[in-house]
Every structure is written in structure tokens, then in C-alpha cells.
Protein backbone atom coordinates (compact mmCIF):
# COMPACT_ATOMS: atom_id res chain seq x y z
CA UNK A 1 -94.12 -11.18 102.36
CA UNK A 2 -95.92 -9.76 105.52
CA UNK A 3 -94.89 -6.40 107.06
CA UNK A 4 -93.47 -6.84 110.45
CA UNK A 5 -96.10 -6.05 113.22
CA UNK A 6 -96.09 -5.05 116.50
CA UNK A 7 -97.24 -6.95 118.83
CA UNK A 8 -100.79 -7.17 119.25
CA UNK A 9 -101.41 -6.74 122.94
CA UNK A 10 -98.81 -3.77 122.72
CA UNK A 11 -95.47 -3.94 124.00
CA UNK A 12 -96.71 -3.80 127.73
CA UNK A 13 -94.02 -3.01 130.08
CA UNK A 14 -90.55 -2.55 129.47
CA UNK A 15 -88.42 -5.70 130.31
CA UNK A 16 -85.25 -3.99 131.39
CA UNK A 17 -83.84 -7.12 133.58
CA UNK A 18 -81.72 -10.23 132.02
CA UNK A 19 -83.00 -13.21 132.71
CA UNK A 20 -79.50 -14.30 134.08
CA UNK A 21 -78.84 -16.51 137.10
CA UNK A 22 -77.25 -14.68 140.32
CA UNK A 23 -73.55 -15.19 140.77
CA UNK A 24 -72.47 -15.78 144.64
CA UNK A 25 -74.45 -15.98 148.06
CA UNK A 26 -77.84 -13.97 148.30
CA UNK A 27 -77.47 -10.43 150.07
CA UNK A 28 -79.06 -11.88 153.44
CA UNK A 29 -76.61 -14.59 153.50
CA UNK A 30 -73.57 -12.25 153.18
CA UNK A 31 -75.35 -9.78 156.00
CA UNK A 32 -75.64 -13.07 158.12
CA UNK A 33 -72.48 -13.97 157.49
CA UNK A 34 -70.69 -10.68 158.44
CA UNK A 35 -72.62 -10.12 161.90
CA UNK A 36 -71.57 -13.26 162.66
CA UNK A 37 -68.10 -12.73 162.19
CA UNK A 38 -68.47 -9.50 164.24
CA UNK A 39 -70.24 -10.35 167.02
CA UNK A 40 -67.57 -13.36 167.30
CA UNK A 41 -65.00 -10.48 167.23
CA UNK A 42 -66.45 -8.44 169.73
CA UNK A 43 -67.19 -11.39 171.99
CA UNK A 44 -63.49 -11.65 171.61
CA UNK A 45 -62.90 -7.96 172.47
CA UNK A 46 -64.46 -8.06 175.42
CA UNK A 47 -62.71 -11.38 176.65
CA UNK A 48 -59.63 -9.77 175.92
CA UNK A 49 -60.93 -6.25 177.87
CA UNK A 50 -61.80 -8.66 180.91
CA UNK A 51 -58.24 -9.85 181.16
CA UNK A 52 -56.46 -6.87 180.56
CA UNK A 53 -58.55 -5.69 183.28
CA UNK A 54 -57.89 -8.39 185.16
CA UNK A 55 -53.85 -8.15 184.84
CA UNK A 56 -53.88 -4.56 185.93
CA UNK A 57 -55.59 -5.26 189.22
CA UNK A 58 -53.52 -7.42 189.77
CA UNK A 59 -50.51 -5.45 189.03
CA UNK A 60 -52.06 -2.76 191.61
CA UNK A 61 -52.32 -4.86 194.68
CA UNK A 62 -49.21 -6.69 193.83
CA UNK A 63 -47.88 -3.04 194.59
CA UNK A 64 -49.51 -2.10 197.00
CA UNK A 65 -48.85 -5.12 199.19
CA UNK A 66 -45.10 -4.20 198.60
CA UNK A 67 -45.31 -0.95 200.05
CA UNK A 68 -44.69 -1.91 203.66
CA UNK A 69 -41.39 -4.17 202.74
CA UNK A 70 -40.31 -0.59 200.43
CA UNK A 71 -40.94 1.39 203.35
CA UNK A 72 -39.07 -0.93 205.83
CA UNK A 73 -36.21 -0.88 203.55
CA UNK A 74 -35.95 2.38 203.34
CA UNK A 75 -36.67 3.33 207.28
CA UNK A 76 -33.54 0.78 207.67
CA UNK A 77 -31.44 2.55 205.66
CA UNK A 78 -32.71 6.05 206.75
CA UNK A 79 -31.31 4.85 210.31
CA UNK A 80 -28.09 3.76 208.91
CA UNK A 81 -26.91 6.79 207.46
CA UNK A 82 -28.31 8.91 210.37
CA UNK A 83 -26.27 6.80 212.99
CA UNK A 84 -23.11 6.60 210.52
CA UNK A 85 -23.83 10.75 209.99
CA UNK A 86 -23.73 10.85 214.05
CA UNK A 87 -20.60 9.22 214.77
CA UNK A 88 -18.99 11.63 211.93
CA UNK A 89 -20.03 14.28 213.15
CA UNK A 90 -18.84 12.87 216.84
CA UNK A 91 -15.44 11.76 215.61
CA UNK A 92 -15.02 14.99 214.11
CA UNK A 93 -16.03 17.69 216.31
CA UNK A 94 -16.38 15.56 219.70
CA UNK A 95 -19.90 16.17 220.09
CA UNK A 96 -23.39 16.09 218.69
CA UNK A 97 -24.82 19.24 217.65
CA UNK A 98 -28.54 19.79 217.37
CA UNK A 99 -29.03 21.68 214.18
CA UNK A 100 -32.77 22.34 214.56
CA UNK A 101 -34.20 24.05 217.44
CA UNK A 102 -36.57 21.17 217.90
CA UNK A 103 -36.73 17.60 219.63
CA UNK A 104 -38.85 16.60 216.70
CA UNK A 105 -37.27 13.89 214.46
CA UNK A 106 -36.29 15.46 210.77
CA UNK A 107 -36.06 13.48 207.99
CA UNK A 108 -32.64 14.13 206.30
CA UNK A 109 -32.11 14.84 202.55
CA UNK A 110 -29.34 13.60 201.10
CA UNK A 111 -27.91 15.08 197.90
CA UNK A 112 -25.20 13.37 195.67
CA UNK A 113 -22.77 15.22 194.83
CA UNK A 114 -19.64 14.17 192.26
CA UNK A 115 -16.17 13.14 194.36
CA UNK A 116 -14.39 15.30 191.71
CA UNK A 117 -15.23 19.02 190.54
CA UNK A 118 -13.50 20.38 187.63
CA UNK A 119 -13.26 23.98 187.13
């Protein structure tokens, strides 16, 4: 019986890959794939950004166009309590003291304070 040989070119090079078929997509499908899917998100991002945007400007001039009706409201009710404050003071001590030492109009502070103070 013959002695096993080598070869007789030689071995040449080392096969060191299986001969196997690839399981799954390719790599340059799956990095398709996945920028896809991002720059879908990010389109979406920004859509979302725009609105959001969008809502809050909005909100701001929706604000600021109520200023004037605040202000009113609160000019109205400033002269309320300044003419009920007069006739107090008028009913109580028969005449109308100026407090400041000015003609100038000052806007009064008004401080709550509780009906009933326990010691």
C-alpha cells in the first residue's frame, strides 16, 4: 500500500474560510436599510420641531393680543376700588385727604389681610 503524500504542488495557501452560504441580508443592504429608517425619523423630527414651533408662536401672540383686554380689566377695577376707597374715607372723616404731597396720580397697593387675627 502507498504512503500517503503530500500534495504535489505543495499545500499553497491556507484555506481558513468554509465554504458555507451567508445567512441574512448582505452588510450594504442592512446599512441601506437603517439610513433609511433614520432619515425617515429625522424627517419626522423636524416635522414635529416645525409644529411645536409653530404652536408656541402662536401661544405668544395669542397673549400678547390679550394684553390690552387684561389691562382694561384691571384699570376698571383699579378705578373701582379707588372711588369706593374715596367715599370711605368721605363717609368717615367728612373729607378727602391728600396723602401725598403731589397732584400726580399713585397707583394704590392693596394688601389682603385675614378678617380674623388670633393671638
Amino acid at each position: 500500500m502507498p504512503q500517503d503524500m503530500p500534495p504535489t504542488g505543495g499545500y499553497g495557501p491556507v484555506q481558513y474560510k468554509r465554504n458555507l452560504p451567508a445567512n441574512g441580508f448582505r452588510p450594504a443592504a442592512l446599512v441601506i436599510g437603517m439610513g433609511a429608517i433614520m432619515t425617515y425619523g429625522f424627517y419626522k423630527l423636524a416635522q414635529g420641531t416645525k409644529e411645536r414651533n409653530e404652536l408656541a408662536r402662536e401661544k405668544m401672540w395669542s397673549r400678547i393680543h390679550l394684553i390690552p383686554l387684561l389691562q382694561a380689566e384691571e384699570d376698571r377695577d383699579l378705578v373701582r376700588r379707588h372711588l369706593a376707597d374715596q367715599a370711605r374715607e368721605k363717609e368717615l372723616l367728612g373729607e378727602n385727604f391728600k396723602v401725598y404731597n403731589s397732584d400726580r396720580y399713585v397707583r394704590p397697593t392693596f394688601a389682603v389681610t385675614p378678617a380674623n387675627v388670633t393671638k
